[in-house]
C-alpha atoms as a PDB file:
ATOM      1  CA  UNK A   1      35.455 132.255  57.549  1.00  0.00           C
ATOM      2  CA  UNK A   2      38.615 130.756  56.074  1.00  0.00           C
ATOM      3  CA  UNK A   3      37.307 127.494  56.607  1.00  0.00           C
ATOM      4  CA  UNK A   4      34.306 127.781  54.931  1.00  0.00           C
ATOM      5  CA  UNK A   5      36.048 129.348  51.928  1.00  0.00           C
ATOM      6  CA  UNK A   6      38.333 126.166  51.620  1.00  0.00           C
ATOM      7  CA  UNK A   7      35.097 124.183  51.562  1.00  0.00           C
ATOM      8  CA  UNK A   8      34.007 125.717  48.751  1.00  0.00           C
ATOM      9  CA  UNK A   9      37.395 125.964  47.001  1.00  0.00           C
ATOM     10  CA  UNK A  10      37.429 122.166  47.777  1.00  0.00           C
ATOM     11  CA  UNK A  11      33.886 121.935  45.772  1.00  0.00           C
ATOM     12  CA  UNK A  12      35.350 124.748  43.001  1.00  0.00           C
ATOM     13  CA  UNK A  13      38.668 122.170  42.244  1.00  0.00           C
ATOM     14  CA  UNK A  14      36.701 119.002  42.166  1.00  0.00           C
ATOM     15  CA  UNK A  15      34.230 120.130  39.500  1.00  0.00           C
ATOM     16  CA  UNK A  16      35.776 122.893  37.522  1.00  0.00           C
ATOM     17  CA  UNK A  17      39.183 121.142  37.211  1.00  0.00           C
ATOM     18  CA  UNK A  18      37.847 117.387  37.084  1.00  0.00           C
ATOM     19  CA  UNK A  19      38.273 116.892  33.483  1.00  0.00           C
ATOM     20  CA  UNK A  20      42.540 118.208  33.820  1.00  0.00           C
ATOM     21  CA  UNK A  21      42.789 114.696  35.489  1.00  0.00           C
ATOM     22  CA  UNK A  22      45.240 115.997  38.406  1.00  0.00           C
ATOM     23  CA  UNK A  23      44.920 115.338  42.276  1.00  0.00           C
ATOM     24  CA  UNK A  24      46.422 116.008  45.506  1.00  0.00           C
ATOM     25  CA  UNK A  25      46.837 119.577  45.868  1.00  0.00           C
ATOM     26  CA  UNK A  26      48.200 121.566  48.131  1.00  0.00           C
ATOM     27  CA  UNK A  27      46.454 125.083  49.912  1.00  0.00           C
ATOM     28  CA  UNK A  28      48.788 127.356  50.797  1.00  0.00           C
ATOM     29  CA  UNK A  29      47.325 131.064  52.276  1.00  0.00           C
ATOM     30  CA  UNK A  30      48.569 133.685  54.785  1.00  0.00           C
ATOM     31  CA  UNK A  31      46.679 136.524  55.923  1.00  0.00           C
ATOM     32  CA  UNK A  32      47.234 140.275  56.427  1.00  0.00           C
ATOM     33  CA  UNK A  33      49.661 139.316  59.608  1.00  0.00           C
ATOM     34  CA  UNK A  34      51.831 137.063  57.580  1.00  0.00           C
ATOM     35  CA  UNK A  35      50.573 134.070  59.207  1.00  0.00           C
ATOM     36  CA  UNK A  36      50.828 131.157  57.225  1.00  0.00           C
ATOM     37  CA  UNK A  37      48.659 127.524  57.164  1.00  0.00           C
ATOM     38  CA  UNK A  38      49.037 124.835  54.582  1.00  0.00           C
ATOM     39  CA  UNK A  39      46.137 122.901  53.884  1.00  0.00           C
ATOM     40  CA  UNK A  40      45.946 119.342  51.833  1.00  0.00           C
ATOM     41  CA  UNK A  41      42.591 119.253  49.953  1.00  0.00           C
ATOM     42  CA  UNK A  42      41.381 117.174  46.916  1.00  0.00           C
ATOM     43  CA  UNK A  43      41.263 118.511  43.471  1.00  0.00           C
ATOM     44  CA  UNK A  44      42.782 118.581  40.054  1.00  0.00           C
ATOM     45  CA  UNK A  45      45.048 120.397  38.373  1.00  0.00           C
ATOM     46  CA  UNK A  46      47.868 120.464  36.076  1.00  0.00           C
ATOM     47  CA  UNK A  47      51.210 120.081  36.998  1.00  0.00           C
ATOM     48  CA  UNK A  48      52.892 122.660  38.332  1.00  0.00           C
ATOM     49  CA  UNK A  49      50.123 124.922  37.950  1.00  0.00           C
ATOM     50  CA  UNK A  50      48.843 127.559  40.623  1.00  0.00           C
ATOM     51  CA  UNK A  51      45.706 129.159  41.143  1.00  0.00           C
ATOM     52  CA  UNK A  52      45.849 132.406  43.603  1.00  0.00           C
ATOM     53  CA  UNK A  53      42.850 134.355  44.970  1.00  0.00           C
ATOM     54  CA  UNK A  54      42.219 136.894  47.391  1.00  0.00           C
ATOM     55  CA  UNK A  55      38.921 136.771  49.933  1.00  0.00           C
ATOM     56  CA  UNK A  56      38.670 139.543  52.814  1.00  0.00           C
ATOM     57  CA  UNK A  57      41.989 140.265  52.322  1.00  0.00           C
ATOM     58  CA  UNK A  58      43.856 136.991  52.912  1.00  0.00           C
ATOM     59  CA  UNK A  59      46.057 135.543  49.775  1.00  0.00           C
ATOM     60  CA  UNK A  60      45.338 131.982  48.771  1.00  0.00           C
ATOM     61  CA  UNK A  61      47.789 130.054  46.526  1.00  0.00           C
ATOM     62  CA  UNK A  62      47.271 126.798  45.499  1.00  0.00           C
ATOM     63  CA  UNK A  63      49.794 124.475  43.917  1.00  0.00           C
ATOM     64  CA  UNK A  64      50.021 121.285  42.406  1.00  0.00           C
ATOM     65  CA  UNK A  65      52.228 119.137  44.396  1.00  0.00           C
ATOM     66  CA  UNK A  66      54.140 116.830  42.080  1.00  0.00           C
ATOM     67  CA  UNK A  67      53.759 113.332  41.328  1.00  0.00           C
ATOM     68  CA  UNK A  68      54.738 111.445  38.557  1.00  0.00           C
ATOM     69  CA  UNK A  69      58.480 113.008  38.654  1.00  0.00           C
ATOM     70  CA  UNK A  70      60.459 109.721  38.161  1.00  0.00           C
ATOM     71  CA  UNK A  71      64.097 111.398  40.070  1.00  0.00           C
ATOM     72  CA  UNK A  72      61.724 111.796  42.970  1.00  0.00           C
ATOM     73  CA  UNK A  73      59.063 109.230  43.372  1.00  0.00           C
ATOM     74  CA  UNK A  74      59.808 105.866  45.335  1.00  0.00           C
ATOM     75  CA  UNK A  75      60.372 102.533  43.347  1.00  0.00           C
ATOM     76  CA  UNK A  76      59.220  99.810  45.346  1.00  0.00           C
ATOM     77  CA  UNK A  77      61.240  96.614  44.714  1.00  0.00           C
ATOM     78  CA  UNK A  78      60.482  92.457  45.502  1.00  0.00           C
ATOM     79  CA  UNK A  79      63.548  90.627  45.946  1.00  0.00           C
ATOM     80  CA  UNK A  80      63.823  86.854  45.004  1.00  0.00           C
ATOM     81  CA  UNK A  81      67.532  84.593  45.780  1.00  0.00           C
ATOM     82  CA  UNK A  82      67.589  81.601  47.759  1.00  0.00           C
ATOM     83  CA  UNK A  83      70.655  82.601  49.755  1.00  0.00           C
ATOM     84  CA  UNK A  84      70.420  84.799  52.821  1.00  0.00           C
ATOM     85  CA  UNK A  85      73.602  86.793  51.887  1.00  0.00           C
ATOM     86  CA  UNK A  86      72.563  88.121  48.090  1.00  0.00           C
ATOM     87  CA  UNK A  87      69.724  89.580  49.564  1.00  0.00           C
ATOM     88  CA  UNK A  88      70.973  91.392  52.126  1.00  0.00           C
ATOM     89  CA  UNK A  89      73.727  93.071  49.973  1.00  0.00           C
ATOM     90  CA  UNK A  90      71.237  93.564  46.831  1.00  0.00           C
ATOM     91  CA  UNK A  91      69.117  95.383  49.576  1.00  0.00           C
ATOM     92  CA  UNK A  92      72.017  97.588  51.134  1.00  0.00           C
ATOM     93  CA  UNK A  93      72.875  98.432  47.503  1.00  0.00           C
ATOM     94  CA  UNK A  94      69.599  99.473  46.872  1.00  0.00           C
ATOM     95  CA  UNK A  95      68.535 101.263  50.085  1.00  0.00           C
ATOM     96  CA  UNK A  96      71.083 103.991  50.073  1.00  0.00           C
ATOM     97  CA  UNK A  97      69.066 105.548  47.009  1.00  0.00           C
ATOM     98  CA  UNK A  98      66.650 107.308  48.349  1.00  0.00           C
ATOM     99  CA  UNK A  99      64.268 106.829  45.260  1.00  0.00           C
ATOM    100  CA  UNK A 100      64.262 103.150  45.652  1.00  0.00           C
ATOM    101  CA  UNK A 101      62.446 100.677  48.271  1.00  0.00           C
ATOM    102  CA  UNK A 102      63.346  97.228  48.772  1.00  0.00           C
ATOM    103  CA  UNK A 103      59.463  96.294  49.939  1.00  0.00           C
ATOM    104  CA  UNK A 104      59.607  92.456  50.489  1.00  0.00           C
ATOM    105  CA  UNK A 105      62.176  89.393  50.062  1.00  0.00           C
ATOM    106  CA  UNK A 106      61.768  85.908  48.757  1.00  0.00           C
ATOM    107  CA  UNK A 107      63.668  82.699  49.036  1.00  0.00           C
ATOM    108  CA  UNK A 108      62.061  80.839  46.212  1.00  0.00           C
ATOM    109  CA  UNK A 109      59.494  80.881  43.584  1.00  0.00           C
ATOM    110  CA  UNK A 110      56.482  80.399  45.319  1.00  0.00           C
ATOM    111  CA  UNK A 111      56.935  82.557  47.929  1.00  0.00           C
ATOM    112  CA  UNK A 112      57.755  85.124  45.591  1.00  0.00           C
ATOM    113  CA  UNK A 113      54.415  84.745  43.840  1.00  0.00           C
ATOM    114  CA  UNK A 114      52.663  85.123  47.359  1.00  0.00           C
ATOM    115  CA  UNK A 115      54.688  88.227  47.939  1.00  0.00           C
ATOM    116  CA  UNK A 116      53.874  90.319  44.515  1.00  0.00           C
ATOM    117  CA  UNK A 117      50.043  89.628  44.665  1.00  0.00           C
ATOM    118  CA  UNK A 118      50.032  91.276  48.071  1.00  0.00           C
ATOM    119  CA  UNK A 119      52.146  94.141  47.594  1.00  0.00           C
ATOM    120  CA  UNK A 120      52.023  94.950  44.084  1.00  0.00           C
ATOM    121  CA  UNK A 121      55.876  96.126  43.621  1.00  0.00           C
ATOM    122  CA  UNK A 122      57.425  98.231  40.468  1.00  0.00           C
ATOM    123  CA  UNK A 123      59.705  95.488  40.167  1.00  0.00           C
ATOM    124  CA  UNK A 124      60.516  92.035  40.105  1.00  0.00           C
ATOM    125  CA  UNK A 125      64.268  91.088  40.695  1.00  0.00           C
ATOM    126  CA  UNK A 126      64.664  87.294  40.871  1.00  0.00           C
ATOM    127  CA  UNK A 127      67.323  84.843  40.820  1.00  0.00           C
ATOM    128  CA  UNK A 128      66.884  81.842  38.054  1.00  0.00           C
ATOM    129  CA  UNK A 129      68.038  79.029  40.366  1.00  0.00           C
ATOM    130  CA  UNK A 130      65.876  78.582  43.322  1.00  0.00           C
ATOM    131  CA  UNK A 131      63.881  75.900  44.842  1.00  0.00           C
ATOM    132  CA  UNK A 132      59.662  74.691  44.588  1.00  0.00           C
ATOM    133  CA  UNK A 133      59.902  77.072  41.464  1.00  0.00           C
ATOM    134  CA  UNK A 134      62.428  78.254  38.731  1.00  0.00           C
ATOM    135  CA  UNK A 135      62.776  81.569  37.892  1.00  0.00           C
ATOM    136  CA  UNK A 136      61.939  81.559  34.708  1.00  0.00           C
ATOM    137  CA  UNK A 137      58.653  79.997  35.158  1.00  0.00           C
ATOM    138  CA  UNK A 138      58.204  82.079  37.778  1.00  0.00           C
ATOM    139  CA  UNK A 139      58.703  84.779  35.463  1.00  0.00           C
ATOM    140  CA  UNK A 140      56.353  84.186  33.602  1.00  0.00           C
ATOM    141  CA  UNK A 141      53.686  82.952  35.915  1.00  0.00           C
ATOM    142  CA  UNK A 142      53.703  86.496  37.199  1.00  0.00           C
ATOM    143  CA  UNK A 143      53.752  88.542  33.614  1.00  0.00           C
ATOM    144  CA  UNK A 144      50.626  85.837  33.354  1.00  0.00           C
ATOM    145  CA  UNK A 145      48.612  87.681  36.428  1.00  0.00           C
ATOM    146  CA  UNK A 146      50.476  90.950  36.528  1.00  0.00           C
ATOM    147  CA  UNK A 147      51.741  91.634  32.442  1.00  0.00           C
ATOM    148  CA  UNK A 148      52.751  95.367  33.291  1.00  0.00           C
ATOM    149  CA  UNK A 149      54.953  94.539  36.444  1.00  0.00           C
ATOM    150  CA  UNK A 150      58.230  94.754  35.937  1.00  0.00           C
ATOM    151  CA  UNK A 151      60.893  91.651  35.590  1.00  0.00           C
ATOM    152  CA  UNK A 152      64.273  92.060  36.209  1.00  0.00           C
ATOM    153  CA  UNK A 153      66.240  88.825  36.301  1.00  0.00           C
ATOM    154  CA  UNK A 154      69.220  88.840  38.138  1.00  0.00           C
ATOM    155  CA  UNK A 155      71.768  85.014  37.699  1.00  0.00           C
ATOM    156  CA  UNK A 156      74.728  83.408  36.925  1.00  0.00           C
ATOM    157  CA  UNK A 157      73.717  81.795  33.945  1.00  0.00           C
ATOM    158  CA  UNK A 158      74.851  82.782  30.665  1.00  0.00           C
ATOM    159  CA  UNK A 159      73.878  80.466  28.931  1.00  0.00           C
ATOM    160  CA  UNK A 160      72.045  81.148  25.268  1.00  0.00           C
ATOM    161  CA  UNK A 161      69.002  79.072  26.054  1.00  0.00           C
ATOM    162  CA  UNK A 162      68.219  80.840  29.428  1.00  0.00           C
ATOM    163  CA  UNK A 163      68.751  84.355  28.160  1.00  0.00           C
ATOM    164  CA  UNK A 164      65.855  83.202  25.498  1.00  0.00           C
ATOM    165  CA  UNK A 165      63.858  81.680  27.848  1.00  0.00           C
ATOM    166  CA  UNK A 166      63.692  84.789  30.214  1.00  0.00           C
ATOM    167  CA  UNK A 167      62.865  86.862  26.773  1.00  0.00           C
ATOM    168  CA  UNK A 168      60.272  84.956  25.823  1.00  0.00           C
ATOM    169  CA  UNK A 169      58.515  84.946  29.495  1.00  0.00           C
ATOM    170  CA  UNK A 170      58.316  88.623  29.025  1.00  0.00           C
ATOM    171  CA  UNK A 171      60.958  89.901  31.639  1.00  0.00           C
ATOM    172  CA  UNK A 172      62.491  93.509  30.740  1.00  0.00           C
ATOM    173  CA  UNK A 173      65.926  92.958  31.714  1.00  0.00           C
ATOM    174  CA  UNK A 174      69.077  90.400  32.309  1.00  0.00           C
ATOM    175  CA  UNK A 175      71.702  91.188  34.388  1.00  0.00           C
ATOM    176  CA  UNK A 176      74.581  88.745  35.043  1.00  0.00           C
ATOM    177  CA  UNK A 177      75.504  89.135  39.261  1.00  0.00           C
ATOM    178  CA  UNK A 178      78.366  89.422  38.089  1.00  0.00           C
ATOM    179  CA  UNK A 179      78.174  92.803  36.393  1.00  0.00           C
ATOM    180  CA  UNK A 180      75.842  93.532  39.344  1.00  0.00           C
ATOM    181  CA  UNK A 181      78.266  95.836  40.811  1.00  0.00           C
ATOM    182  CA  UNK A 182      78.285  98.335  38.423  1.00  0.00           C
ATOM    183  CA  UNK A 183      75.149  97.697  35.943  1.00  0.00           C
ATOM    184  CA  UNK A 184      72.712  97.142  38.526  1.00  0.00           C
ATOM    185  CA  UNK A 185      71.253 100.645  39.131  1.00  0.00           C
ATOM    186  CA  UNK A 186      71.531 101.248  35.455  1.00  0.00           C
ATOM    187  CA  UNK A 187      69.604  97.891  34.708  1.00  0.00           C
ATOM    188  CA  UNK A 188      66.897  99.124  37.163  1.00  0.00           C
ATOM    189  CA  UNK A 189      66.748 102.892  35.927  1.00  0.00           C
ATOM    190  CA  UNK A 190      66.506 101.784  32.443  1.00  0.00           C
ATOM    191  CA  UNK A 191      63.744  99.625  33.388  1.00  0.00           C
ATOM    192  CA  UNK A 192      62.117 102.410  35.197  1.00  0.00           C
ATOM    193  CA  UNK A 193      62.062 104.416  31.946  1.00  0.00           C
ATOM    194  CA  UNK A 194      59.952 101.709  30.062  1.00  0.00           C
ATOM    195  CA  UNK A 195      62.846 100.613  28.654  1.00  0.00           C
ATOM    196  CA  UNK A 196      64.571  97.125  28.427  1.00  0.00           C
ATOM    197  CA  UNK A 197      68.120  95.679  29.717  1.00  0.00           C
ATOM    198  CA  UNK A 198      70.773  93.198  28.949  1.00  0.00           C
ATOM    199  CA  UNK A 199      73.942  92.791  29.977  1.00  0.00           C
ATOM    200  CA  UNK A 200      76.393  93.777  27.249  1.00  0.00           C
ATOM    201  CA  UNK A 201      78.171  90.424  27.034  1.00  0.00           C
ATOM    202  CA  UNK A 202      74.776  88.349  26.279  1.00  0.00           C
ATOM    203  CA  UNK A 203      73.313  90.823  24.140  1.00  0.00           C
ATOM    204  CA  UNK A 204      75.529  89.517  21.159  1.00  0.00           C
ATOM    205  CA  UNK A 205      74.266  86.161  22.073  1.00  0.00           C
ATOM    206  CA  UNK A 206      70.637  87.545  21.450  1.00  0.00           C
ATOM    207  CA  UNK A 207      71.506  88.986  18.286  1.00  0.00           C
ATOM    208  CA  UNK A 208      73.214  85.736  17.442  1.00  0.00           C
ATOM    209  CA  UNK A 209      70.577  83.706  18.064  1.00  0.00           C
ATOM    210  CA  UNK A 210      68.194  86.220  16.085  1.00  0.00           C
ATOM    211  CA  UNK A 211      69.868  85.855  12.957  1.00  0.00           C
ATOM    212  CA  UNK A 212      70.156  82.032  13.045  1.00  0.00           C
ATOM    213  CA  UNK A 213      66.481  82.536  13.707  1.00  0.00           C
ATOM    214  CA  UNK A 214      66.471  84.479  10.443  1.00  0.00           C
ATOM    215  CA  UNK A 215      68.608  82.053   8.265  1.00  0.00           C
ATOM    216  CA  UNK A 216      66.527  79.028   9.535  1.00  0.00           C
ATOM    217  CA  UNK A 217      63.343  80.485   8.219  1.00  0.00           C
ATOM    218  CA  UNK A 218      64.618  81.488   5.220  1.00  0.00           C
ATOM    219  CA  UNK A 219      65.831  78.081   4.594  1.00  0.00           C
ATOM    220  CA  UNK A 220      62.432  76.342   5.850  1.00  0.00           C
ATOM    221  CA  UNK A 221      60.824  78.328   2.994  1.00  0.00           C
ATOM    222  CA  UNK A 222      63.064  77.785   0.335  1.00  0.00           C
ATOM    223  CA  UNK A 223      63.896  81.412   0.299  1.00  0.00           C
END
């Protein structure tokens, strides 16, 4: 009997609730001898909403399991560095947080664009020096197939035209390696938030280079 009342419960959450835009919930019911089941089924609801009924005696809760809490949900990550050694230790770093995934490794540019077609990661973390294909173009080659992924570029180079470059292909942060230590999972939670990136030292060269911007126009039209 109780499993032709989740049948129709099943038919109850996918039409009455369809418009809420929720899935994934989870059947929880025990009956007059305290035993328990758990059932998944299909269905939509809000989040953390519950819907409890009673039939022949037996107490059905449902719940909406979450999904979309950010502490909770896993971040799956592509790395990209030429050398053997910076990957492992980016991916130890990242590994022992349990919200983050490390789902594929790449040793240069194109093998990097191979990788994110087929796995579709959160994020991109790439090196700017590698071989067959630069970073940067890299970079933007992706935002070019993928424009919501995210870009996280992760070098040595400090240099004012490469810190523009990388803006201008779209990435959402810069982190020097050598700030790595401590900025990293701050770069990559910031990210995660829809938010953007730099590290502190080049983001006065950004702001630099947008005021000469500023003065150069100004002067091109006799302002």
């Amino acid at each position: 009997m109780i499993n032709n009342f989740i049948s129709k419960l099943q038919v109850l959450l996918g039409t009455h609730f369809a418009a809420v835009g929720w899935e994934n919930l989870l059947l929880k019911f025990s009956n007059e001898r305290g035993v328990r089941r758990e059932t998944k089924i299909q269905g939509n609801l809000k989040d953390n909403s519950q819907l409890c009924f009673r039939q022949g005696g037996k107490s059905i809760m449902v719940t909406r399991m979450k999904r979309n809490d950010t502490s909770t949900d896993i971040f799956r990550i592509v790395i990209a560095d030429d050398h053997f050694l910076i990957r492992e230790g980016l991916r130890s770093i990242l590994e022992m947080e349990n919200n983050l995934k490390v789902v594929g490794e790449a040793k240069d540019g194109m093998e990097l664009l191979f990788l994110v077609d087929q796995l579709d990661p959160d994020l991109v973390m790439l090196d700017i020096s590698m071989p067959n294909l630069q970073g940067i173009e890299t970079a933007r080659l992706i935002k070019m197939r993928h424009p919501e992924m995210n870009i996280l570029i992760l070098t040595m180079h400090q240099e004012n035209e490469f810190v523009i470059a990388a803006v201008a292909a779209g990435v959402e942060g810069y982190l020097l390696k050598e700030d790595a230590p401590k900025d990293l999972l701050l770069a990559i939670e910031k990210i995660r938030q829809g938010k953007g990136f730099i590290s502190p030292a080049l983001a006065k060269i950004l702001e630099e280079s947008k005021q000469l911007l500023g003065a150069a126009l100004k002067f091109a039209l006799g302002s």
